[in-house]
Protein backbone atom coordinates (compact mmCIF):
# COMPACT_ATOMS: atom_id res chain seq x y z
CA UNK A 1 0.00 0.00 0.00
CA UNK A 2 1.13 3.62 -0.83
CA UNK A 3 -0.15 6.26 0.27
CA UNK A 4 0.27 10.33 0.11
CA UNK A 5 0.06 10.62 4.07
CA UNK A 6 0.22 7.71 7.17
CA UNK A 7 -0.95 9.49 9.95
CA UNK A 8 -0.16 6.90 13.20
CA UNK A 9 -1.97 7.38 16.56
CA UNK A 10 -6.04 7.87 16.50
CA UNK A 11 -6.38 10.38 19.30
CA UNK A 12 -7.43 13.77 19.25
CA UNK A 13 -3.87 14.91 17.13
CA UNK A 14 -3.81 12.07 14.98
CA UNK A 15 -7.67 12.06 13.60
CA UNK A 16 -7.35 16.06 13.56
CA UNK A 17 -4.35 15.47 11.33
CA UNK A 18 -5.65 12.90 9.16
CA UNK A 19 -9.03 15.27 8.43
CA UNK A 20 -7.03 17.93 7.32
CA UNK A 21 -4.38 15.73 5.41
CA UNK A 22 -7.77 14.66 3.75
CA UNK A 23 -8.97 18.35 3.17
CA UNK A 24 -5.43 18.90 1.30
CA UNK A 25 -6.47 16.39 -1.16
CA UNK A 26 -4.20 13.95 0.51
CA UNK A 27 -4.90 9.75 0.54
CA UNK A 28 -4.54 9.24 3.99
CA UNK A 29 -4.31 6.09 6.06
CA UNK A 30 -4.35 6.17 9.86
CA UNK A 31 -3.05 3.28 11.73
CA UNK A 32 -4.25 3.25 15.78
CA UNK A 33 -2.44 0.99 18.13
CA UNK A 34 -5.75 0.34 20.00
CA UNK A 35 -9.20 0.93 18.48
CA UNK A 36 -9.98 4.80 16.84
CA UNK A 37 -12.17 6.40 18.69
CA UNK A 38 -12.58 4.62 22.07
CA UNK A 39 -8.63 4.28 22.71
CA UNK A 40 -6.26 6.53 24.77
CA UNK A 41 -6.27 9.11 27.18
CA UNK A 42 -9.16 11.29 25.79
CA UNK A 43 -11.11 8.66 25.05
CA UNK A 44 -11.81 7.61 28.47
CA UNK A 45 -12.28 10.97 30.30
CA UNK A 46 -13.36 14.66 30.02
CA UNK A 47 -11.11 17.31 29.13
CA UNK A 48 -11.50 21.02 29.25
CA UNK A 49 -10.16 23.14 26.02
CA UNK A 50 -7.63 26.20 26.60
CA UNK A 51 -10.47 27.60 24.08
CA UNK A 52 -10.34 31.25 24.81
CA UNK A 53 -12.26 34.12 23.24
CA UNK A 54 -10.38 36.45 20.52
CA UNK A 55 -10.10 39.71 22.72
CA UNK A 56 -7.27 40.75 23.54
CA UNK A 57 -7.23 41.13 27.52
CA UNK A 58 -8.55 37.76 27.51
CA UNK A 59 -6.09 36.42 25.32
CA UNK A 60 -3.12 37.97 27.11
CA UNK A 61 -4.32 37.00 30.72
CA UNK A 62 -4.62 32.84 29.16
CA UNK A 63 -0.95 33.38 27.97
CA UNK A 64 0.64 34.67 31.02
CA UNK A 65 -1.27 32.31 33.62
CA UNK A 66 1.34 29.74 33.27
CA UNK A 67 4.13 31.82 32.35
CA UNK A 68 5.93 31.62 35.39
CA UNK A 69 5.02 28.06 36.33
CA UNK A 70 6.72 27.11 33.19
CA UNK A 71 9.95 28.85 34.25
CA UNK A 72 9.55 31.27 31.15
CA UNK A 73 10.08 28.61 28.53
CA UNK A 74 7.30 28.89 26.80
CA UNK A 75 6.50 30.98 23.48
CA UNK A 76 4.30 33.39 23.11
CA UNK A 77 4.31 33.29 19.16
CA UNK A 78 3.38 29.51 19.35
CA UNK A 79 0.79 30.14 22.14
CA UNK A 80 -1.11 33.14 19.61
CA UNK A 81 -0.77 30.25 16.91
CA UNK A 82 -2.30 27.80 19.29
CA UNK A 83 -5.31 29.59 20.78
CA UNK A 84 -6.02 30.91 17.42
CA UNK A 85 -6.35 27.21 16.11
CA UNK A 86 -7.68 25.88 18.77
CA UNK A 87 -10.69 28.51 18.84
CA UNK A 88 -11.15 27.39 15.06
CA UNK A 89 -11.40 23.71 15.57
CA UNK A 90 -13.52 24.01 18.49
CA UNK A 91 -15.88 26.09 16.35
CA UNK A 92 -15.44 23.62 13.70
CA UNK A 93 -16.02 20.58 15.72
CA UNK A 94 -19.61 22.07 16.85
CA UNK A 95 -20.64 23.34 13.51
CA UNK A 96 -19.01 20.60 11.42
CA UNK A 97 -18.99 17.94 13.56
CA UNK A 98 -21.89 18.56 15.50
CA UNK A 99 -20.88 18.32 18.73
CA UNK A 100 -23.43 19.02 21.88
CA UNK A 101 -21.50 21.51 23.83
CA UNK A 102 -23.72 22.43 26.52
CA UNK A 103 -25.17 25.62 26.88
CA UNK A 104 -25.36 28.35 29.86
CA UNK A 105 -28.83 30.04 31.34
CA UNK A 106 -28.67 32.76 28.42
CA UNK A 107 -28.49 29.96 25.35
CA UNK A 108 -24.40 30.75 24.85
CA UNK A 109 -22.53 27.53 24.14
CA UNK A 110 -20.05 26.75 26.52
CA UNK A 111 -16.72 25.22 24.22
CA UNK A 112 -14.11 25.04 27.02
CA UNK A 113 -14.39 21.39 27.46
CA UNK A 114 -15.12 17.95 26.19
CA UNK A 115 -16.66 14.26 27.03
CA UNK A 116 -14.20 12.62 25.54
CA UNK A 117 -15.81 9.70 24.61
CA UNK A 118 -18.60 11.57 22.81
CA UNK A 119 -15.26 13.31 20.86
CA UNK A 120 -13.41 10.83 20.01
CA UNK A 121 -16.90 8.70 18.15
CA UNK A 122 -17.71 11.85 16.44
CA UNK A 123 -13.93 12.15 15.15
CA UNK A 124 -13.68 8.64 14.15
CA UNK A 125 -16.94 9.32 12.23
CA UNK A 126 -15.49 12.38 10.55
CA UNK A 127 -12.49 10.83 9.39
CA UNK A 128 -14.69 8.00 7.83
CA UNK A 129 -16.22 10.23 6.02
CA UNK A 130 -13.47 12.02 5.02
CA UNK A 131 -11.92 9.26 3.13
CA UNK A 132 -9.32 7.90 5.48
CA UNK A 133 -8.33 4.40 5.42
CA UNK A 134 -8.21 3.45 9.23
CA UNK A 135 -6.36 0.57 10.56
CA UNK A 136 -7.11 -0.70 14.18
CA UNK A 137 -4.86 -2.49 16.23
CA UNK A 138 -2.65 -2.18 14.40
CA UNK A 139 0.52 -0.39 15.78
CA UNK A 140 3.95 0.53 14.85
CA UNK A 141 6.56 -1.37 15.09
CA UNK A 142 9.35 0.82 13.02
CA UNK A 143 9.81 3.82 10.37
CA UNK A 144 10.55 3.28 6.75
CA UNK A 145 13.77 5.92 5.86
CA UNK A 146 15.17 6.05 2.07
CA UNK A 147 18.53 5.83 0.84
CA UNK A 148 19.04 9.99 1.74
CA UNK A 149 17.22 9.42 5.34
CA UNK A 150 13.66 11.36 4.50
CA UNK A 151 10.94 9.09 6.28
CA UNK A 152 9.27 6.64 3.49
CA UNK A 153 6.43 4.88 5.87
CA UNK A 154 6.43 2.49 8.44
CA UNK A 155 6.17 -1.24 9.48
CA UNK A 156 3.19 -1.91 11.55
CA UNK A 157 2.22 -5.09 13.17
CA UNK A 158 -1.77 -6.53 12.50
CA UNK A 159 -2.79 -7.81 16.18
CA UNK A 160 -5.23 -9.91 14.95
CA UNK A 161 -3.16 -12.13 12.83
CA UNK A 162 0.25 -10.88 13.86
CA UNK A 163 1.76 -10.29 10.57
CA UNK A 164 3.88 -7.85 10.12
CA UNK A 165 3.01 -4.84 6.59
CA UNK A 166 4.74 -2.30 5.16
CA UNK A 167 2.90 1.00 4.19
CA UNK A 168 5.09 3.56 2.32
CA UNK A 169 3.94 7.06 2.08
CA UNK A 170 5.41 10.66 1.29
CA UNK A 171 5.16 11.77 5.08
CA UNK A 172 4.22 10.56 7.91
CA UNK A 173 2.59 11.77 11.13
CA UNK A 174 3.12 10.60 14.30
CA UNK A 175 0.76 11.41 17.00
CA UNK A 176 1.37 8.24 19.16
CA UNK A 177 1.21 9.92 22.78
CA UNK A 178 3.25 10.14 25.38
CA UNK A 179 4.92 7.82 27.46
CA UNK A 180 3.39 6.78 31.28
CA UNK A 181 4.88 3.79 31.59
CA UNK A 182 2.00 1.32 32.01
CA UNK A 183 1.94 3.07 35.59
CA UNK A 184 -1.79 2.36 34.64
CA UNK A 185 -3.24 5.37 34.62
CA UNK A 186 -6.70 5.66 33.04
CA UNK A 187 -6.37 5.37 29.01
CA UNK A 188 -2.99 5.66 29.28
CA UNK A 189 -1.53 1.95 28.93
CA UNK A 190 -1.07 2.25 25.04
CA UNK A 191 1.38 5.31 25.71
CA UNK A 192 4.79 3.19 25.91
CA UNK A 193 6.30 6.58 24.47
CA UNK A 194 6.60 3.87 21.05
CA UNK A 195 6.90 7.46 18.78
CA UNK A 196 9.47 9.03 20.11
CA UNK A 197 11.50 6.19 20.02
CA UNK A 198 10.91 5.85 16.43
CA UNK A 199 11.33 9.31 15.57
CA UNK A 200 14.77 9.50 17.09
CA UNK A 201 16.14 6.06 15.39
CA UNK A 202 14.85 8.19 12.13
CA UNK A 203 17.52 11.22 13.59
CA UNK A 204 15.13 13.85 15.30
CA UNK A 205 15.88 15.25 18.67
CA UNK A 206 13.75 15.53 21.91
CA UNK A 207 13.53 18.79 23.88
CA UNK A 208 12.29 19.40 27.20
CA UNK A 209 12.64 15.49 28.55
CA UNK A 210 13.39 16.76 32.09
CA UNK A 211 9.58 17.83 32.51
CA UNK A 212 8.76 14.24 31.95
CA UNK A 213 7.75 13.90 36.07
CA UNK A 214 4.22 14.38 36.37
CA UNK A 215 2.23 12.41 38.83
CA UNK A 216 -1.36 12.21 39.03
CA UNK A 217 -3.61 12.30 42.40
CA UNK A 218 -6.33 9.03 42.41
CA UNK A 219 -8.16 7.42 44.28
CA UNK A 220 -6.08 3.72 46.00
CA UNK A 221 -8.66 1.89 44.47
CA UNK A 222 -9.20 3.11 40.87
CA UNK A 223 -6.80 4.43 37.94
CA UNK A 224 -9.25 7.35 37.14
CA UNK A 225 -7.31 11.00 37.29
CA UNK A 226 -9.26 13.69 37.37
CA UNK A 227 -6.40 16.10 39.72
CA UNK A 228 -8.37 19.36 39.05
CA UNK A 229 -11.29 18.11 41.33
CA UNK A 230 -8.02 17.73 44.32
CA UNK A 231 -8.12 21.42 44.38
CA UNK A 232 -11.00 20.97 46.31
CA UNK A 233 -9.39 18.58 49.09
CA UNK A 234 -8.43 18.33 52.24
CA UNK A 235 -5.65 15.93 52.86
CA UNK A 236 -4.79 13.45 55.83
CA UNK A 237 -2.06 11.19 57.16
CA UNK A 238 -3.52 7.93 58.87
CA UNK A 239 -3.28 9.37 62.47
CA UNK A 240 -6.12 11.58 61.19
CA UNK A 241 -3.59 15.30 61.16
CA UNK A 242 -3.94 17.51 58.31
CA UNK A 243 -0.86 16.95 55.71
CA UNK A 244 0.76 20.44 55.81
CA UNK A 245 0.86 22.24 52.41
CA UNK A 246 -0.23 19.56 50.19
CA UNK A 247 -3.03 20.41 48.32
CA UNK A 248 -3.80 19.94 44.16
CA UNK A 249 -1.28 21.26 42.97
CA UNK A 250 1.70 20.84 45.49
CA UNK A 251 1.97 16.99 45.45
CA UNK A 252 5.54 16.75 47.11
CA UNK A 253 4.47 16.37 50.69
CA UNK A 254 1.79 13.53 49.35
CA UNK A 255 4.52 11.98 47.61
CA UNK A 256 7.06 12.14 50.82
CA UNK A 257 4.10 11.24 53.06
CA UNK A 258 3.54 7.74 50.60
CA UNK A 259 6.73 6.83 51.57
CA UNK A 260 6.07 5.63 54.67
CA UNK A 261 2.20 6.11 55.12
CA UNK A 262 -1.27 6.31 53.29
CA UNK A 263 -2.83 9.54 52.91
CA UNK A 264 -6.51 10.14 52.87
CA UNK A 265 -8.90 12.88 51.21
CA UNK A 266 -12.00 13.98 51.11
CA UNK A 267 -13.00 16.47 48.91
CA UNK A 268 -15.07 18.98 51.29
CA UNK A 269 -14.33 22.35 49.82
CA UNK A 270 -16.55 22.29 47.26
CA UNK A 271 -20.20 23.91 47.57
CA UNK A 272 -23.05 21.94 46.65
CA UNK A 273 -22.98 24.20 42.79
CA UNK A 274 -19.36 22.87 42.34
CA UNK A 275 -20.12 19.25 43.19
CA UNK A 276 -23.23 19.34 41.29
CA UNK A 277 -20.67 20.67 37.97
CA UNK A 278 -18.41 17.91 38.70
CA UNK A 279 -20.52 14.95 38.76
CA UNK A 280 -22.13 16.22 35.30
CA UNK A 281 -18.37 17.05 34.32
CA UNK A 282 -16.41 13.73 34.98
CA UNK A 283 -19.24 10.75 35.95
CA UNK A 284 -16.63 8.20 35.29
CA UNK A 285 -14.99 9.17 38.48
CA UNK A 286 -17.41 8.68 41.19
CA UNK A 287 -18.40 5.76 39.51
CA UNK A 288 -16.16 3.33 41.48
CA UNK A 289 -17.26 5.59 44.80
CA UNK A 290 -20.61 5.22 44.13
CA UNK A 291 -20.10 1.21 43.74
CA UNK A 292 -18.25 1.18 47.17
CA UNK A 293 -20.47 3.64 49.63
CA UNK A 294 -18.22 6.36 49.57
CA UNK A 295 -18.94 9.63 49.38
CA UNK A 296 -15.92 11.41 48.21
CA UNK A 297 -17.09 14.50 49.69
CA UNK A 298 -17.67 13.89 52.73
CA UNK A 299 -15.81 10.36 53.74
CA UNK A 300 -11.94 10.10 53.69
CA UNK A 301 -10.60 7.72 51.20
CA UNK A 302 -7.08 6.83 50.25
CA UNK A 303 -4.96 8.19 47.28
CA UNK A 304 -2.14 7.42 45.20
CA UNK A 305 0.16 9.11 42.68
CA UNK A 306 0.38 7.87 39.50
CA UNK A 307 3.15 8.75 37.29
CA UNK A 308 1.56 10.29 34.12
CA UNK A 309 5.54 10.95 32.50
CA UNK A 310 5.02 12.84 28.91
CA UNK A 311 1.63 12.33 28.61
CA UNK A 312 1.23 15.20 31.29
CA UNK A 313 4.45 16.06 31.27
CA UNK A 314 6.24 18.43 28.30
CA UNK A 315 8.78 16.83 26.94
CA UNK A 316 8.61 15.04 23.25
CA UNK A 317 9.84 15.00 19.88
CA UNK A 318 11.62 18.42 18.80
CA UNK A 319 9.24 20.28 16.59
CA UNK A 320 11.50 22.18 13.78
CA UNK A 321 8.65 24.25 11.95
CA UNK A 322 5.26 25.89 12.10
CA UNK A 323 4.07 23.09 10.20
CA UNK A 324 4.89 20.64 13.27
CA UNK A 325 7.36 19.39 10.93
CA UNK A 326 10.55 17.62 12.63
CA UNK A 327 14.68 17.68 11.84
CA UNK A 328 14.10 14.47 9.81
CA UNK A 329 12.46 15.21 6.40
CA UNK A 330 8.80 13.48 5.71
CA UNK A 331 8.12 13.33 9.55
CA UNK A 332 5.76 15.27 11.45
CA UNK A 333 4.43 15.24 15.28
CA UNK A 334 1.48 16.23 16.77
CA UNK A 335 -0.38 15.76 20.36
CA UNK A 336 1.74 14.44 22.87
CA UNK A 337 4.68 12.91 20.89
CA UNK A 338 5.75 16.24 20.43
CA UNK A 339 6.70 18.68 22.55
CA UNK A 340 4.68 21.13 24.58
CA UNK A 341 7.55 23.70 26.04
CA UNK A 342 6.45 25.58 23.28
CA UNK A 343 3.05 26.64 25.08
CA UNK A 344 3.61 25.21 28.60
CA UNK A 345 7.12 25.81 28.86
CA UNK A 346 8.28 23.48 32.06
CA UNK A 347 5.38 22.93 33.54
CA UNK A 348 2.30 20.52 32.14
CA UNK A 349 -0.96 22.74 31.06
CA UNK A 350 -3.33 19.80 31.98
CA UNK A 351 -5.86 18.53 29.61
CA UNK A 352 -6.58 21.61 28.50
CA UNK A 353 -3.52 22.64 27.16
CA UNK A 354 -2.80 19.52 26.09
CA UNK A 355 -6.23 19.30 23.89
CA UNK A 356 -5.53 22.82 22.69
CA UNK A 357 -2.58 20.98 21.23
CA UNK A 358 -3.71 18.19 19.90
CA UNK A 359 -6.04 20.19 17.84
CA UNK A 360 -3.32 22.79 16.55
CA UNK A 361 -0.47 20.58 15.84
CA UNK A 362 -2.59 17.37 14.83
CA UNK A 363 -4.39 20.42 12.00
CA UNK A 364 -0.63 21.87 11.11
CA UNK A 365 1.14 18.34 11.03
CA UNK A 366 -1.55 16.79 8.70
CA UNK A 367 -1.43 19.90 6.28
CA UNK A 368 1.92 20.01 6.26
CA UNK A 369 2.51 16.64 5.49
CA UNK A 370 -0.19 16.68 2.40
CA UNK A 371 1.69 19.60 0.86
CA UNK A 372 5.06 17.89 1.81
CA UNK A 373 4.10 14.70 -0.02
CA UNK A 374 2.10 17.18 -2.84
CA UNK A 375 5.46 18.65 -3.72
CA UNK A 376 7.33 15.11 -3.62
CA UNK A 377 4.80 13.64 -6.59
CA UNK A 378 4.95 10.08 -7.84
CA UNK A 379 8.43 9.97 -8.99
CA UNK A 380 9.15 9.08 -5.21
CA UNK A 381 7.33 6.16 -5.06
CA UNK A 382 10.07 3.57 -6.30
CA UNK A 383 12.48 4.82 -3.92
CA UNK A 384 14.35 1.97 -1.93
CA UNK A 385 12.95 1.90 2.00
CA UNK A 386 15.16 0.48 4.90
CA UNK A 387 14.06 -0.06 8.07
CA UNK A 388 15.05 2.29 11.15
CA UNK A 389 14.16 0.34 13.88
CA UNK A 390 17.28 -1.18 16.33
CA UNK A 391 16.36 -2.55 19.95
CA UNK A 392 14.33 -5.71 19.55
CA UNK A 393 14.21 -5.87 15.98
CA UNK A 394 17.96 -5.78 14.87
CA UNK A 395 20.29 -7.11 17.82
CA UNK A 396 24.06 -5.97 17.75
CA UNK A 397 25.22 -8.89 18.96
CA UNK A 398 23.47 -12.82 20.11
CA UNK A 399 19.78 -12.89 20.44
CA UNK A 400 18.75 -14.05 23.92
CA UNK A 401 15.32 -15.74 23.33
CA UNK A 402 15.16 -15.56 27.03
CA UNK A 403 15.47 -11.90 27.36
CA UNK A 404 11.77 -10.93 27.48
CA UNK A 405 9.90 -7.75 27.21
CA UNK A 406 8.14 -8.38 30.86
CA UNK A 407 11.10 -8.80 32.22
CA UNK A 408 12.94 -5.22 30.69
CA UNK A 409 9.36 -3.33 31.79
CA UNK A 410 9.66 -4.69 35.54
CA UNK A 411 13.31 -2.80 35.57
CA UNK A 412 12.18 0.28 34.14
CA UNK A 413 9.76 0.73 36.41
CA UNK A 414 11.66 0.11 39.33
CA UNK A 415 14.03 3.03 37.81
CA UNK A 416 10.89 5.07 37.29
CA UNK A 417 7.78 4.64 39.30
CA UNK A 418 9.53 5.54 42.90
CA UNK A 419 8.40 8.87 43.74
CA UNK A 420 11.87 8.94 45.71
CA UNK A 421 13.30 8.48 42.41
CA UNK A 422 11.49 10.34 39.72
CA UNK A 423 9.64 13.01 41.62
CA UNK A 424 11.70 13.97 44.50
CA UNK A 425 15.04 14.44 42.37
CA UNK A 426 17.75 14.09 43.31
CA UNK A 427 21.68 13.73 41.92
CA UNK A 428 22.63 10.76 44.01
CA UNK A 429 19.45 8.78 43.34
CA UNK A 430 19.24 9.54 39.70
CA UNK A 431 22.70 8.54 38.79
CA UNK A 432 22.31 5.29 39.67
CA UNK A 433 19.16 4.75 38.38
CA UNK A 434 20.41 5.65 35.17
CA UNK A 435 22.96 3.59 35.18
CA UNK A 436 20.54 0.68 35.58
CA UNK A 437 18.49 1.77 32.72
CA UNK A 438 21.85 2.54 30.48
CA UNK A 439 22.80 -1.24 31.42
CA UNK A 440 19.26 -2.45 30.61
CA UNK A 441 19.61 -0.62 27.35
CA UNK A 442 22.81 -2.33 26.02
CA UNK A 443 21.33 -6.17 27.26
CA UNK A 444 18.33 -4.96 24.86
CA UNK A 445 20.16 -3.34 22.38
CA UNK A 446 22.60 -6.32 22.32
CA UNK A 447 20.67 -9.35 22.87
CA UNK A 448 16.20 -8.51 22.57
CA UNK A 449 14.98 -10.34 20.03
CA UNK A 450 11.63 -10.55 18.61
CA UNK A 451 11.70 -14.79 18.77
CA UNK A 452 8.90 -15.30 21.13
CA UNK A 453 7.39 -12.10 21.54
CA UNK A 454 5.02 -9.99 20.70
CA UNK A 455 6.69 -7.61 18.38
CA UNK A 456 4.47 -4.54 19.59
CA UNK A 457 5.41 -5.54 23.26
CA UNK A 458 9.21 -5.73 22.61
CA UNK A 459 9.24 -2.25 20.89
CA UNK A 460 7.48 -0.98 23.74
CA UNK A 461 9.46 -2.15 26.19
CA UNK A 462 12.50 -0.77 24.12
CA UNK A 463 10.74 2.88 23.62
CA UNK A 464 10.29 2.49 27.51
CA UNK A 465 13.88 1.87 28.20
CA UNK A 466 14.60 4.94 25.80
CA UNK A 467 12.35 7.58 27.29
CA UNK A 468 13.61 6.76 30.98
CA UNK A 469 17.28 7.42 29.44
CA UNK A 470 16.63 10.40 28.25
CA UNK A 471 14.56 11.64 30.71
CA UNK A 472 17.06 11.03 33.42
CA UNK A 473 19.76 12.14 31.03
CA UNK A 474 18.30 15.93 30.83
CA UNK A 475 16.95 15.61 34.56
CA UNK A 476 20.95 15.54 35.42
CA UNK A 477 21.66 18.16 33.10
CA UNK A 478 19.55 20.54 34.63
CA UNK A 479 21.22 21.79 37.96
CA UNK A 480 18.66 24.00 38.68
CA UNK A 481 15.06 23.41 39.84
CA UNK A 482 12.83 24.84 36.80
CA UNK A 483 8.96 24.59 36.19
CA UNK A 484 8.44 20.85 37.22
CA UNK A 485 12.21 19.55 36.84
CA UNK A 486 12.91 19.43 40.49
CA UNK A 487 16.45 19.30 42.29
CA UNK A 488 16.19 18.88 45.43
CA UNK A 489 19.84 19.73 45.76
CA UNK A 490 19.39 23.00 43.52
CA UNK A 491 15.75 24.44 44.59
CA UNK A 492 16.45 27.39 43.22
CA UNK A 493 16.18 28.90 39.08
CA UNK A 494 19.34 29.42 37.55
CA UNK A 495 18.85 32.38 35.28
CA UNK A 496 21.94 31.16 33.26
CA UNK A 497 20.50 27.89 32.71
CA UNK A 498 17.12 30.03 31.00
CA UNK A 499 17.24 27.62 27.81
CA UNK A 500 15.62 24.51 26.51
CA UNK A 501 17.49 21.25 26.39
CA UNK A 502 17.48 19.08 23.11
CA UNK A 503 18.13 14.97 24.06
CA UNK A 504 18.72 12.98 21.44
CA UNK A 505 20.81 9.78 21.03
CA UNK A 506 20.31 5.67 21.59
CA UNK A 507 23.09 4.27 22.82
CA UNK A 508 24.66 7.35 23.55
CA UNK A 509 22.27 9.76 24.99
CA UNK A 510 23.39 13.76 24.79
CA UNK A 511 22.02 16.98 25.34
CA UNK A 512 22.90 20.65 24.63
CA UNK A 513 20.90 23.62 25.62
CA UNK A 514 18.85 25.70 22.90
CA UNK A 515 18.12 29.60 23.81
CA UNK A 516 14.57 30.37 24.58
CA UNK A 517 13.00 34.13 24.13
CA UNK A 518 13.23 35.98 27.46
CA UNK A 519 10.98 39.14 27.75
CA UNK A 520 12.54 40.41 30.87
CA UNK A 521 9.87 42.48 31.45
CA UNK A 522 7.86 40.10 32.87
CA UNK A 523 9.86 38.60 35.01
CA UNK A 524 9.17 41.67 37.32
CA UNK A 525 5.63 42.57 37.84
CA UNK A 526 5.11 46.20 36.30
């Protein structure tokens, strides 16, 4: 099969991509690793929308409320481009696609937010429609390259059967998510971080992997997030005292508390108005209270933290162009695969920034990648393809048939997981957690095999391995404590370390700073 555009992923980037690949005149196919429509983190939740009205004071208030959380590493070029884009596809999606925002007591739609699933069936419909080939189950395994290095397609593997195709195309798209890890997190076991690891064995770079940290409040019993509603909490240790300065958004003395104790919540500061808007907001999380007793507003229950890495987190694939377009030529990122410094800087923007994105860069990657492949015509198409796939699928040295991916995972997430580890930074536990994951790494590298394994599994183990590297890699780099890249032996900003850091590298991981705009002027308030 050949085709003008392979968009892979089937969230909110990759169908948004894929529609307006379509709209270019583009023959699209999109390939989802779980099902279109009903896989993923949107999928399974609601989502607010940084959808903000075009007028100016509001515009300017959205792009400075994070400013300084982010460390001042955002953009505010990219965030104009963003909230433009976004305020078009929301428009879009209710006029176009139909969608049933609600409305307030005067009849004005209210378009700063989501049901997911509702979304994601009504984008799975539009792409239908739109002409696009979709594949389920049907993930990546590697990228096609040509003889000169421009991405040619990809590999993906058919779950149902197992076998193993070949798509070319003229670009590619990836919008494959994040990486959490399989910490479990609701929607988010498909996000092995499988893209970036791709993208850099095709010779892009990574920037911002330090903000890769983010954690997730929910309940002990249930993987649903929903850490927004924790601004209304009140948190406990077991003897019943009030956990001093923890709260929604300052999770380090829950994390240091979990250490050695369970801590309880109940979420009692919200009126009856505001409990009310969030059981018509998010039903799918007082579901499981409802099934045990509890009210969460009134009766303690226990939480956890659950690491949410680069789904939440900023970090990703370096984007190179307006167009979302990368270092590598024919590849393009979008949603979480990519980068979000550019309009969170160091800090995550929660769903809402992170759908905001989706919808820009999944509209800018697809277009880009129609005129890309436009301007490439047919006489590309009987171009030799190699694959660029190493770890798992091409071992340097003798396979180990008992090296398994289950068994790579369980170390990774011993490196990872620990909020002593990844959350509460610091040098002397980093370093030697990286050292365990570099070691892991060359054992894969050297010996994984795809014998008796799933192929997807092995790659995702591999992509696993990767992202920890690199994430630990530019957590080290960064002596400084920066948006949420926490030192604990440097809790202070560095104003000479006021730059971005690019990651790139497999079996040798680097990273070199990149300067970021600095409007002094608001580092001081006026």
């Amino acid at each position: 099969m050949t085709v003008d555009v392979l968009v892979l992923g089937g969230g909110p980037a990759g169908t948004w991509a894929a529609l307006k690949a379509a709209a270019a005149g583009a023959s699209v196919v999109l390939a989802d690793k779980g099902f279109c429509g009903s896989s993923g983190a949107t999928a399974a939740a609601g989502t607010g929308i940084w959808y903000v009205q075009p007028e100016p004071e509001l515009r300017e208030k959205a792009m400075a409320s994070r400013e300084a959380l982010g460390g001042y590493l955002a953009d505010r070029g990219w965030m104009a481009r963003v909230l433009d884009e976004t305020y078009a596809r929301v428009n879009e999606l209710a006029e176009v696609g139909r969608y049933p925002f609600p409305t307030d007591r005067e009849g004005r739609s209210l378009r700063t937010g989501v049901q997911g699933p509702e979304y994601m069936r009504r984008q799975r419909l539009r792409v239908q429609r739109a002409g696009v080939s979709i594949l389920d189950h049907a993930p990546a395994i590697e990228l096609l390259t040509d003889a000169e290095g421009s991405v040619a397609g990809a590999r993906l593997q058919r779950l149902a059967t197992g076998e193993l195709i070949d798509i070319t195309a003229r670009a590619v798209v990836l919008a494959t998510g994040g990486c959490a890890f399989l910490s479990k997190t609701l929607g988010c076991n498909v996000n092995t971080g499988d893209g970036a690891l791709m993208a850099v064995e095709a010779g892009a770079e990574l920037s911002g992997m330090e903000f890769s940290n983010a954690y997730a409040i929910a309940p002990e019993f249930t993987s649903v997030t929903k850490t927004a509603y924790y601004s209304f909490a009140t948190f406990y240790l077991g003897n019943g005292a009030v956990l001093a300065g923890a709260s929604g958004k300052s999770r380090s003395p829950i994390a240091r508390a979990l250490l050695t104790e369970p801590v309880y919540c109940t979420l009692d500061r919200a009126d009856a108005e505001q409990r009310r808007a969030m059981r018509l907001g998010q039903p799918n999380f007082f579901l499981t209270f409802d099934r045990l007793g509890i009210d969460p507003f009134t009766d303690r229950f226990p939480i956890t933290l659950l690491l949410e890495g680069t789904v939440r987190g900023t970090g990703g694939v370096r984007v190179a162009g307006e167009d979302c377009s990368t270092s590598v030529p024919g590849l393009y990122v979008a949603g979480d695969v990519a980068t979000r410094e550019l309009i969170c800087g160091g800090f995550t923007g929660g769903g809402s920034h992170n759908a905001a994105w989706a919808m820009s860069s999944g509209s800018w990657a697809g277009a880009g990648a129609a005129e890309y492949a436009r301007r490439q015509g047919d006489s590309i198409d009987d171009r030799q393809r190699f694959g660029a796939g190493g770890v798992g699928l091409r071992p340097t040295g003798k396979p180990d048939t008992e090296l398994l991916p289950a068994d790579i995972v369980a170390v990774v997430q011993r490196e990872v997981l620990p909020y002593d580890k990844n959350y509460l930074r610091h040098g002397d536990r980093l370093r030697p957690a990286l050292a365990t994951l570099d070691e892991m790494w060359q054992q894969a590298r050297t010996s994984l095999t795809l014998a008796r394994s799933d192929p997807s599994k092995v790659r995702s183990a591999a992509a696993m391995t990767a992202h920890a590297r690199w994430m630990y890699t530019a957590a080290l780099a960064r002596t400084e404590s920066r948006g949420m890249a926490r030192r604990q032996e440097f809790p202070d900003a560095d104003p000479a370390q006021h730059y971005r850091l690019i990651t790139g590298g497999l079996d040798e991981v680097w990273t070199a700073p990149e300067p970021a705009f600095l409007d002094r002027s608001r580092l001081v308030p006026a």
